[in-house]
Protein backbone atom coordinates (compact mmCIF):
# COMPACT_ATOMS: atom_id res chain seq x y z
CA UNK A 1 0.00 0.00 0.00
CA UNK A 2 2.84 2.33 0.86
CA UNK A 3 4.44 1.70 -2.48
CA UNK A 4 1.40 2.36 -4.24
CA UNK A 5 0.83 5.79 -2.83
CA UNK A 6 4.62 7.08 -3.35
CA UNK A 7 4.62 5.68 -6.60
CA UNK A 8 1.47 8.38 -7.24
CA UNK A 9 3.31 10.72 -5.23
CA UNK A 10 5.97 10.76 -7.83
CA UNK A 11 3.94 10.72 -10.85
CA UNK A 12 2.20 13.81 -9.64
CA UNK A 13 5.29 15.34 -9.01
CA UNK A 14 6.23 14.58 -12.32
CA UNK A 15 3.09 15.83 -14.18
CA UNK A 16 3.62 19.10 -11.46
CA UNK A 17 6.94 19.54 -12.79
CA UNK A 18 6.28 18.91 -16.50
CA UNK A 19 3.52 21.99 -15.94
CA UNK A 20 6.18 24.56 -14.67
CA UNK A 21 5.93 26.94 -18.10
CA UNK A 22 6.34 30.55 -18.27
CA UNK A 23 5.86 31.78 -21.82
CA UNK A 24 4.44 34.79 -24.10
CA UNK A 25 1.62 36.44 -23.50
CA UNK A 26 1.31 34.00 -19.70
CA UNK A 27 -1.11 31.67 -18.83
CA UNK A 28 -1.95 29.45 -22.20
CA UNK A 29 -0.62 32.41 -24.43
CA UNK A 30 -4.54 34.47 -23.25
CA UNK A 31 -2.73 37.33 -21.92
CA UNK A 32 -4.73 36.88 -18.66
CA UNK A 33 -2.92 36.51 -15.62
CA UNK A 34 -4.20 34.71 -12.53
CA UNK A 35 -2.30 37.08 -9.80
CA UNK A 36 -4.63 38.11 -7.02
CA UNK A 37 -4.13 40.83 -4.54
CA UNK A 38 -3.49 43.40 -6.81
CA UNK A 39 -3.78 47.26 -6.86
CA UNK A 40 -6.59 48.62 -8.46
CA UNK A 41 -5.66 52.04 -7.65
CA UNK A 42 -1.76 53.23 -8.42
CA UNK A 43 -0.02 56.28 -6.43
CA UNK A 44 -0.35 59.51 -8.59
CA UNK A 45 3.14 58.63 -9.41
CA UNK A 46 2.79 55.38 -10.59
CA UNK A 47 3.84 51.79 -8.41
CA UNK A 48 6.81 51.42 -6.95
CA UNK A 49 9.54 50.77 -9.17
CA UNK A 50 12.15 48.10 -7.20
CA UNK A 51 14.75 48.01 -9.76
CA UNK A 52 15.71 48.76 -13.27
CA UNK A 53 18.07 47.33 -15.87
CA UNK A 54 19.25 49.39 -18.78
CA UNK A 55 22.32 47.22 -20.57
CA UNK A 56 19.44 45.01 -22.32
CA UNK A 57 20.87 43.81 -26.19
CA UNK A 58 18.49 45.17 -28.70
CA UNK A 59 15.27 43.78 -28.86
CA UNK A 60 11.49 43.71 -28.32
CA UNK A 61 11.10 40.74 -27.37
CA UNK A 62 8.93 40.64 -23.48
CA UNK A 63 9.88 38.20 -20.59
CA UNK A 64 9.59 34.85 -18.94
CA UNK A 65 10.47 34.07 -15.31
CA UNK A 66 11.80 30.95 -13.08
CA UNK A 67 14.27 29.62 -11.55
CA UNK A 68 14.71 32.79 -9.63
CA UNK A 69 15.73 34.42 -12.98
CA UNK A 70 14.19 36.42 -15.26
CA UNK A 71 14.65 35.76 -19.28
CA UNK A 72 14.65 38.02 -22.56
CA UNK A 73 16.18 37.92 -25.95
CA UNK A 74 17.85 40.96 -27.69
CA UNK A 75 20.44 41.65 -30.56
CA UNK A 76 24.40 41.18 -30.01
CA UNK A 77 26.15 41.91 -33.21
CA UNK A 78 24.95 39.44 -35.83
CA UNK A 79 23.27 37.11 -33.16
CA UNK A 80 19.74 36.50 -31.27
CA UNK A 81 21.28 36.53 -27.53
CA UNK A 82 19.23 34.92 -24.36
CA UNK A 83 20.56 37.32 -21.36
CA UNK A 84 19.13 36.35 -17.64
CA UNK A 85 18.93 38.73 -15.13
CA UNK A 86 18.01 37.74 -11.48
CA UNK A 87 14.85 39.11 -9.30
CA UNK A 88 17.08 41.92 -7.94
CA UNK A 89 17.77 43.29 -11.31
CA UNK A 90 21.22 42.00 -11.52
CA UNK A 91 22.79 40.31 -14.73
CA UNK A 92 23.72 36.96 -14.13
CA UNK A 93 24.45 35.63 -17.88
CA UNK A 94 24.41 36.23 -21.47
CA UNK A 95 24.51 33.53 -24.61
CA UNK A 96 23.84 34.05 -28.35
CA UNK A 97 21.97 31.33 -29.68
CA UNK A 98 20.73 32.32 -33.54
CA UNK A 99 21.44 34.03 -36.18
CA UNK A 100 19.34 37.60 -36.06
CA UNK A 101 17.68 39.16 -38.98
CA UNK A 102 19.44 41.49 -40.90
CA UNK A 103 17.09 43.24 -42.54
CA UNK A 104 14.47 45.95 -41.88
CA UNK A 105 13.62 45.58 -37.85
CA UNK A 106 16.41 43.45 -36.79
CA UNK A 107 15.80 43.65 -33.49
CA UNK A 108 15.15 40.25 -31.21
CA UNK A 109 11.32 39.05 -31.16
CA UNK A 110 10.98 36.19 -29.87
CA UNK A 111 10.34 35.84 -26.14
CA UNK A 112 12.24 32.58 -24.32
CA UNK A 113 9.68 29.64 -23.37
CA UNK A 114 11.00 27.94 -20.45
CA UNK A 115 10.00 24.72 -19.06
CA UNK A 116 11.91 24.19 -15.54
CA UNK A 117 15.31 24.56 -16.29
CA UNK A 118 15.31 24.50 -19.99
CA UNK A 119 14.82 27.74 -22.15
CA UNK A 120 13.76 27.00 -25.70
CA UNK A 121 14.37 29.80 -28.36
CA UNK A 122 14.14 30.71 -31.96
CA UNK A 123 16.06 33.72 -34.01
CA UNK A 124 14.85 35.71 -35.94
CA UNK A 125 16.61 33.88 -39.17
CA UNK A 126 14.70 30.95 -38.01
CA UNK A 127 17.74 28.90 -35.64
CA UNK A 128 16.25 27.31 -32.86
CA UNK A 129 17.69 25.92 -29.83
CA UNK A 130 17.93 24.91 -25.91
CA UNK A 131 19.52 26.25 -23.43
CA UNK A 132 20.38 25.41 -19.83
CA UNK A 133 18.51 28.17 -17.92
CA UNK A 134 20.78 27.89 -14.64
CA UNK A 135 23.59 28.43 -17.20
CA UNK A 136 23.04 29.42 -20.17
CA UNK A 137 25.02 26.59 -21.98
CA UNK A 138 23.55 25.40 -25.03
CA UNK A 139 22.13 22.01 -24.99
CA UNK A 140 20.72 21.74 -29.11
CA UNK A 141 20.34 23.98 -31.77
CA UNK A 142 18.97 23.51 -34.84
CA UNK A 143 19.09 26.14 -38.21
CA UNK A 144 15.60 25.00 -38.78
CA UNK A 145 15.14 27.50 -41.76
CA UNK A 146 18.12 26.85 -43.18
CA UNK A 147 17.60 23.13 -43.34
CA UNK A 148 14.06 22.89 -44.22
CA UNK A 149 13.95 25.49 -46.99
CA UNK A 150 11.91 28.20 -45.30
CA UNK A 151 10.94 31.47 -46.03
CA UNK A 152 11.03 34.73 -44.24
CA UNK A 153 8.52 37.90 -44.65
CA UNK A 154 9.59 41.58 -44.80
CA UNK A 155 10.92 41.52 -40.69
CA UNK A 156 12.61 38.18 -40.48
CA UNK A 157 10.51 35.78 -37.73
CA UNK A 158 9.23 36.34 -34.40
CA UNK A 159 7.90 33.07 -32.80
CA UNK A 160 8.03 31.96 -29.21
CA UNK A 161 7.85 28.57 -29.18
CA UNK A 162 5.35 26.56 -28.18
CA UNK A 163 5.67 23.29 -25.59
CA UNK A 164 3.59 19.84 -25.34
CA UNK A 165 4.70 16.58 -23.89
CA UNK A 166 8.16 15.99 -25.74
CA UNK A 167 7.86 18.46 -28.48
CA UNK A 168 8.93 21.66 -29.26
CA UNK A 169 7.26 23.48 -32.68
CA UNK A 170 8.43 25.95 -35.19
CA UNK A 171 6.43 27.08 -38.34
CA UNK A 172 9.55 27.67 -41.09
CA UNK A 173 6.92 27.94 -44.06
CA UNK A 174 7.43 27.33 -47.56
CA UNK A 175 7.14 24.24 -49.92
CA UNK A 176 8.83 22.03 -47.99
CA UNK A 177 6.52 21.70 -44.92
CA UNK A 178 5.09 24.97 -43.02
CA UNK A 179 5.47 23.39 -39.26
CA UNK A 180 7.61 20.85 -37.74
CA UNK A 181 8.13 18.94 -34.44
CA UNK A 182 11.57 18.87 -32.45
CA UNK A 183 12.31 15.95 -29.62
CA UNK A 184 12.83 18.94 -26.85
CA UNK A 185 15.74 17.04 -25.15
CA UNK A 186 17.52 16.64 -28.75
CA UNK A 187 16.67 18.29 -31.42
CA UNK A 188 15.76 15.93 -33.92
CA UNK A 189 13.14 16.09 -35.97
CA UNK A 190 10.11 14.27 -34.86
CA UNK A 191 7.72 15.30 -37.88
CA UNK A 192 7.75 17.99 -40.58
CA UNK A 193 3.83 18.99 -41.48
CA UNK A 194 3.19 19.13 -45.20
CA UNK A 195 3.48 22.38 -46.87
CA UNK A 196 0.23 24.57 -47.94
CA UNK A 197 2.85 26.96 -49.69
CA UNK A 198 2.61 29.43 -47.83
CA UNK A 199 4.97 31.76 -45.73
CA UNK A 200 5.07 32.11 -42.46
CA UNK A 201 3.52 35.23 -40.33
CA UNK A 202 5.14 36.96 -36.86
CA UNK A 203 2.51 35.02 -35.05
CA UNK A 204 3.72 32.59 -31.96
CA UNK A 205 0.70 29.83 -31.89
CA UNK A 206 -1.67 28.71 -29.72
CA UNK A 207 -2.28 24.97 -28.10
CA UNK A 208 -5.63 24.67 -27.30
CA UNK A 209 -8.18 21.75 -25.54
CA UNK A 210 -11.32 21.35 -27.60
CA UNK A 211 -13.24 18.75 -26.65
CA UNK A 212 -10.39 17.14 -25.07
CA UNK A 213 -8.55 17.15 -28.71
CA UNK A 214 -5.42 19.21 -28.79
CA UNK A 215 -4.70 21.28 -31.21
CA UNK A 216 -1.97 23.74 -32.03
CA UNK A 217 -3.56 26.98 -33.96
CA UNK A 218 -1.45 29.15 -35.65
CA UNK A 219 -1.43 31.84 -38.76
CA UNK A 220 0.81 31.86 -41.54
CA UNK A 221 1.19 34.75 -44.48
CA UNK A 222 -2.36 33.99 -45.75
CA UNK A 223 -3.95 31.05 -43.93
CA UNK A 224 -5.40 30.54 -39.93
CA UNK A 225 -4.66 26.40 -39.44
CA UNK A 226 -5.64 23.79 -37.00
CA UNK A 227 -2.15 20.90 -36.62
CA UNK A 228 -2.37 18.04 -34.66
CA UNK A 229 0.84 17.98 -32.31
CA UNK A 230 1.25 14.42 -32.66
CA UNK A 231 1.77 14.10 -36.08
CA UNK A 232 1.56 17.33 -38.08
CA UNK A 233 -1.37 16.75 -39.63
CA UNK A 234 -3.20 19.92 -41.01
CA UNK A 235 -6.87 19.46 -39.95
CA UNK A 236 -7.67 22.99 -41.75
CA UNK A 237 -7.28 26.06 -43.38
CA UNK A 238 -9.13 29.09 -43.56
CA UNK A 239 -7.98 32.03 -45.85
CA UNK A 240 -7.50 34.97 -43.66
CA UNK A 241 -6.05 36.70 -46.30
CA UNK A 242 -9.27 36.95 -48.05
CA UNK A 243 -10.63 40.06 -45.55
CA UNK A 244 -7.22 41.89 -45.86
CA UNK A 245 -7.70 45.50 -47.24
CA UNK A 246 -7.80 46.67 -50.95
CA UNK A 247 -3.82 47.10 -50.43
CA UNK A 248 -3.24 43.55 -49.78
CA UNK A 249 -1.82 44.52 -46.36
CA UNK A 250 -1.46 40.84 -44.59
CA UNK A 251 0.79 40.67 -41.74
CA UNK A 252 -0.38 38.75 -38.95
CA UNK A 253 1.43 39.18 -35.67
CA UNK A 254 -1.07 38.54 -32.62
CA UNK A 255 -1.55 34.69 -31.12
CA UNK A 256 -5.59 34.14 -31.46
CA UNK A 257 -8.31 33.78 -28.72
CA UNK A 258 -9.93 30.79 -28.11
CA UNK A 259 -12.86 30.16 -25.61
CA UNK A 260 -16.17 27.35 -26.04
CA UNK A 261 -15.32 25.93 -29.42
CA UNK A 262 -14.52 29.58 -31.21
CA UNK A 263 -11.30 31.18 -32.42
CA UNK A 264 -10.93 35.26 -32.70
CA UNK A 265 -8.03 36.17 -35.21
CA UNK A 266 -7.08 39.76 -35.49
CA UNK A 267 -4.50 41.73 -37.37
CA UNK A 268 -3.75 45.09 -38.46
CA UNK A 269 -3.23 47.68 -41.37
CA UNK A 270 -7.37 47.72 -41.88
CA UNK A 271 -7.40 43.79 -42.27
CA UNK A 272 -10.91 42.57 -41.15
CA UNK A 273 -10.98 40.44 -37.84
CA UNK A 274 -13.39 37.17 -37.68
CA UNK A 275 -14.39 34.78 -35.25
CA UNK A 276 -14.53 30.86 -36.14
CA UNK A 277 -15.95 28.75 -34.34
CA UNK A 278 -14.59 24.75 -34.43
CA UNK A 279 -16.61 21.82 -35.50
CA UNK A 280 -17.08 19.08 -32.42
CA UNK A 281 -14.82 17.02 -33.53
CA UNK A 282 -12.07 19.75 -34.64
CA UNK A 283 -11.38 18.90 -38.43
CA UNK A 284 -12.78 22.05 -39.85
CA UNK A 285 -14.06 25.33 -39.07
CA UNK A 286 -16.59 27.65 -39.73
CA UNK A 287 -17.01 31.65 -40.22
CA UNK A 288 -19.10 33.14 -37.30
CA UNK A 289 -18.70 37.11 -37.90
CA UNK A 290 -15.85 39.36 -38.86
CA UNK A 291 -15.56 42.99 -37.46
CA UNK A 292 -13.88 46.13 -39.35
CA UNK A 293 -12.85 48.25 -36.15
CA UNK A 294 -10.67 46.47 -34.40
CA UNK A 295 -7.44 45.48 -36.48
CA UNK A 296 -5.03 45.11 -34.01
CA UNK A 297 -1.38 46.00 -34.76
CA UNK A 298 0.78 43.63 -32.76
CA UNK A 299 -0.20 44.58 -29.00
CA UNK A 300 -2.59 41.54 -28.97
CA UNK A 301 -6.22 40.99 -27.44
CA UNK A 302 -7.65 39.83 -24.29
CA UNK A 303 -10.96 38.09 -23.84
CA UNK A 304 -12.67 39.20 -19.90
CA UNK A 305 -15.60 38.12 -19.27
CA UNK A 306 -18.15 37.83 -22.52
CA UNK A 307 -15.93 40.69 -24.53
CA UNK A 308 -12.63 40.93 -26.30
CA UNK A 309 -10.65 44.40 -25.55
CA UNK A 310 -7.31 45.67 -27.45
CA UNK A 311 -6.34 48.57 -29.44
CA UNK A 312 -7.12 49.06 -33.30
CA UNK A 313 -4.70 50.12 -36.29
CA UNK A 314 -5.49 54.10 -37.55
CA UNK A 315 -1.29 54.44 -38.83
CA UNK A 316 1.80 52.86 -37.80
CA UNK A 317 1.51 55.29 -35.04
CA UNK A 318 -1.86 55.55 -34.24
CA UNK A 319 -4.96 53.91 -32.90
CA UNK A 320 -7.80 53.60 -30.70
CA UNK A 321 -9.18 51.53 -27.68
CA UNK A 322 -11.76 49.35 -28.54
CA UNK A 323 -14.17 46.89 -26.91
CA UNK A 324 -16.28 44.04 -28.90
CA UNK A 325 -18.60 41.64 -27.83
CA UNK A 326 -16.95 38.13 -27.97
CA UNK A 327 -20.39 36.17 -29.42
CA UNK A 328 -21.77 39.36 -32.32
CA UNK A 329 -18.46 41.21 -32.71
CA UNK A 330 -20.73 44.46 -32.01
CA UNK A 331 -18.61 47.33 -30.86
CA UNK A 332 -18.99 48.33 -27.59
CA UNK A 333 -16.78 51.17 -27.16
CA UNK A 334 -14.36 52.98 -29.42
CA UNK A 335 -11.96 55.11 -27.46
CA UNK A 336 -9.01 57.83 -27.92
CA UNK A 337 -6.15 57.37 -25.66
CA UNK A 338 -2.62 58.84 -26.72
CA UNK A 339 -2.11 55.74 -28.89
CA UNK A 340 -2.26 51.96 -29.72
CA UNK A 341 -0.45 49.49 -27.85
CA UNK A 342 -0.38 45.99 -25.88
CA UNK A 343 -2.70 44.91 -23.58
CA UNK A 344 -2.76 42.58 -20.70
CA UNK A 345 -5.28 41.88 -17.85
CA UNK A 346 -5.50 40.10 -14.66
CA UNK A 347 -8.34 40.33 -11.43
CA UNK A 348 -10.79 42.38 -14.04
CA UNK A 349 -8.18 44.99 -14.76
CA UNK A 350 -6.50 46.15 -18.26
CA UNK A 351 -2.96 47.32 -18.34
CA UNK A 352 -2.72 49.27 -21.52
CA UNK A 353 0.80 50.11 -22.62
CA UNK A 354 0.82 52.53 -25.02
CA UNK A 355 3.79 52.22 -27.68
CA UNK A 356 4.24 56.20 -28.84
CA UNK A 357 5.43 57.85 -25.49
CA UNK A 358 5.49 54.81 -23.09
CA UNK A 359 2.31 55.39 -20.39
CA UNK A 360 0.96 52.59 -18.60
CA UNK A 361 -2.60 52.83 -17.93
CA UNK A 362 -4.81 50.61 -15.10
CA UNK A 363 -8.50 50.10 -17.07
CA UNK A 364 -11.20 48.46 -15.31
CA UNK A 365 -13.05 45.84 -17.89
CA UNK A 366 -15.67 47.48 -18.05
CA UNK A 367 -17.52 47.58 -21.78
CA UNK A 368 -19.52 50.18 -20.85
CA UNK A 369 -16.50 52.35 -20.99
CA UNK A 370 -13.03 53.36 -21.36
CA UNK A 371 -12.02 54.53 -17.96
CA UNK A 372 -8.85 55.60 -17.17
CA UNK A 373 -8.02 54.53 -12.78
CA UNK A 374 -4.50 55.04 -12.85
CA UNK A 375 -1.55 55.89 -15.03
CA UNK A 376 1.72 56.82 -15.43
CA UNK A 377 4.69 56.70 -17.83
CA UNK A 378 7.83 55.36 -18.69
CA UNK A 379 10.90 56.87 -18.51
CA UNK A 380 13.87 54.87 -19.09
CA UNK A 381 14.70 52.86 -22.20
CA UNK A 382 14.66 53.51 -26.46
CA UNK A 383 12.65 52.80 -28.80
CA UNK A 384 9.01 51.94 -29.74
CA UNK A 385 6.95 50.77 -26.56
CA UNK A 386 6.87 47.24 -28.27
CA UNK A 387 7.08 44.71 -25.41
CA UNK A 388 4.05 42.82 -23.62
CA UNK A 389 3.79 43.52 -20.45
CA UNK A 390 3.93 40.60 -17.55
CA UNK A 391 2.88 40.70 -13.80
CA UNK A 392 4.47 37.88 -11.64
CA UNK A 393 3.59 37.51 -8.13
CA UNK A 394 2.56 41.24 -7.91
CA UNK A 395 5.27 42.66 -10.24
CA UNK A 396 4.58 44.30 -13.58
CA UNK A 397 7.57 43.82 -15.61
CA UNK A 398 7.91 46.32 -18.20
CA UNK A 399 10.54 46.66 -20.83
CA UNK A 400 11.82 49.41 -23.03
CA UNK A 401 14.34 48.43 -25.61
CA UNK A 402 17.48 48.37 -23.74
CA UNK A 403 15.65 48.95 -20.33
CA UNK A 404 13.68 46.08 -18.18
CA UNK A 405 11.74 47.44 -14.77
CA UNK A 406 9.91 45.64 -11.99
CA UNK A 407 7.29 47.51 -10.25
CA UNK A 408 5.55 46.54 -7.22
CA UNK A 409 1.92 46.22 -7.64
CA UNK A 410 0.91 44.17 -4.70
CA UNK A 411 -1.53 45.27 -2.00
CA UNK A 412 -0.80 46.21 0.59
């Protein structure tokens, strides 16, 4: 008897252990965090900011936390670099992994997904690789692009990579196959998908549990698809490209939403969104609405509650606030507020980060209206006001280009 409840003992610790994942955008990729015991109201000066950083590499890319360490990719020369940086703001280690794109945004995208104590990576020329995270030491790397004939877009690639069971997945594109399958303790190949001829998009994909099927959705140049993580399999395509504008704008950057069965896709430059909702059984989809407002940039969406909230595209530096209802689409609000940028929520709160000038607003969810609680701005850093923000045990991390802060947000 005493064997038989350490040997569950153990296999719970195992399955505990296999679930210890910090990745981009938090919680299953939602951008809703489950922190509790938050402010709702800031100081008229903002939170308390515990430490900055400001010898970052290059890069956009936002952050993932364990191991007492907190993890971020950025530009060193010709190279993607992981650097680590422990919860007292103090470097602890810096390894290039990739080689970076070297074209028109070069900067690092792609935010580290670590599982325990092994970060998993790609660059923005499409390497990907494992690294120790106590260390830093590479374990694998692969030049996935390189090998498997894929193509790029106008800004290189910006996955995160995505985790399940022994797997780790990349979307290269092109005619050879458009995703593939990597042992995560090797590197080898464990299946290539086949290829809809197609190239990929900025988007990092989305596993998700319908009807106790997994499936790993994910947008490429012109196509939202539905893989099967154990063998590659391309369930569907629907042609998202279709409700781009008159201009043929097409650049998809934000993971979708999925919640009971449906999928929201959105992406900027006037490109329509849509909702699609799943058959039961997961092999094909179906078009549900599409909406004209809110064409989000790259700053993502959140779903609280029965509506979907981000910021909409009006220029490359412009946009407004926008609320929809998650089952008609209708627009319930349509708000001015400096500018576009990322969103994030957690206890029925929006943290809007506008990308022009850097301010940080505290929202309540509330489609009724656009209310600004609390704000205040950013000061240190360069650049656009790309990166997501993340809250970890009651600290918003914010970064700006060469600059990561930790603010206290905590109740107290």
């Amino acid at each position: 008897m005493k064997i038989i409840v350490l040997s569950w003992i153990v296999i719970l610790s195992i399955q505990l252990s296999a679930q210890n994942i910090s990745e981009w955008r938090g919680p299953d990729r939602t951008g809703v965090y489950s922190e509790i015991g938050l402010l709702k109201q800031w100081p008229e000066e903002g939170p308390e900011m515990l430490w900055a950083y400001e010898d970052l590499p290059k890069g956009y890319s936002s952050v993932s936390l364990g191991n007492g360490l907190i993890y971020c990719t950025g530009k060193v020369d010709t190279m993607d670099a992981v650097i680590a940086i422990d919860k007292a703001g103090k470097f602890k280690w810096k390894t290039a992994y990739g080689r970076a794109w070297d074209a028109t945004y070069p900067e690092s995208r792609s935010t580290p997904t670590l599982e325990n104590d092994r970060l998993y990576v790609s660059s923005g020329s499409g390497d990907v690789a494992c690294l120790n995270a106590l260390d830093g030491s590479i374990i694998w790397k692969v030049e996935a692009s390189k090998t498997l004939n894929g193509t790029f877009g106008r800004w290189g690639l910006a996955e995160s990579l995505l985790i399940y069971e022994d797997k780790v997945f990349f979307t290269p594109g092109g005619k050879e196959t458009t995703m593939i399958a990597l042992d995560k303790k090797t590197g080898d190949l464990i299946w290539k998908s086949e290829s809809i001829d197609d190239a990929p998009s900025y988007t990092s994909p989305l596993l998700i549990n319908h009807h106790n099927k997994k499936i790993i959705v994910n947008t490429t140049a012109s196509y939202v698809i539905g893989v099967l993580p154990e063998n590659g399999k391309i369930l569907w395509k629907f042609n998202f490209k279709s409700y781009s504008n008159e201009k043929g704008w097409n650049n998809q950057t934000n993971t979708p939403l999925y919640y009971n069965g449906k999928l929201y896709v959105t992406s900027g430059y006037d490109h329509k969104g849509v909702m699609l909702e799943l058959s039961k059984n997961g092999n094909s989809v179906s078009f549900v609405w599409s909406d004209e407002v809110l064409d989000v940039h790259h700053g993502g969406v959140v779903k609280v509650g029965d509506y979907i909230y981000g910021a909409n595209w009006m220029g490359n530096r412009m946009g407004h606030w926008i609320c929809l209802d998650w089952e008609s689409g209708e627009m319930m609000y349509n708000e001015e507020w400096i500018n576009k940028g990322s969103i994030i929520s957690a206890e029925g709160m929006l943290y809007c980060y506008e990308e022009k000038t850097g301010n940080i607003a505290l929202v309540k969810a509330d489609p009724k209206e656009f209310k600004i609680i609390s704000s205040f701005k950013i000061n240190l850093g360069n650049g656009p006001h790309w990166s997501h923000l993340v809250i970890k045990d009651g600290i918003l991390y914010v970064r700006h280009g060469n600059a990561l802060m930790a603010f206290d947000i905590k109740e107290k």
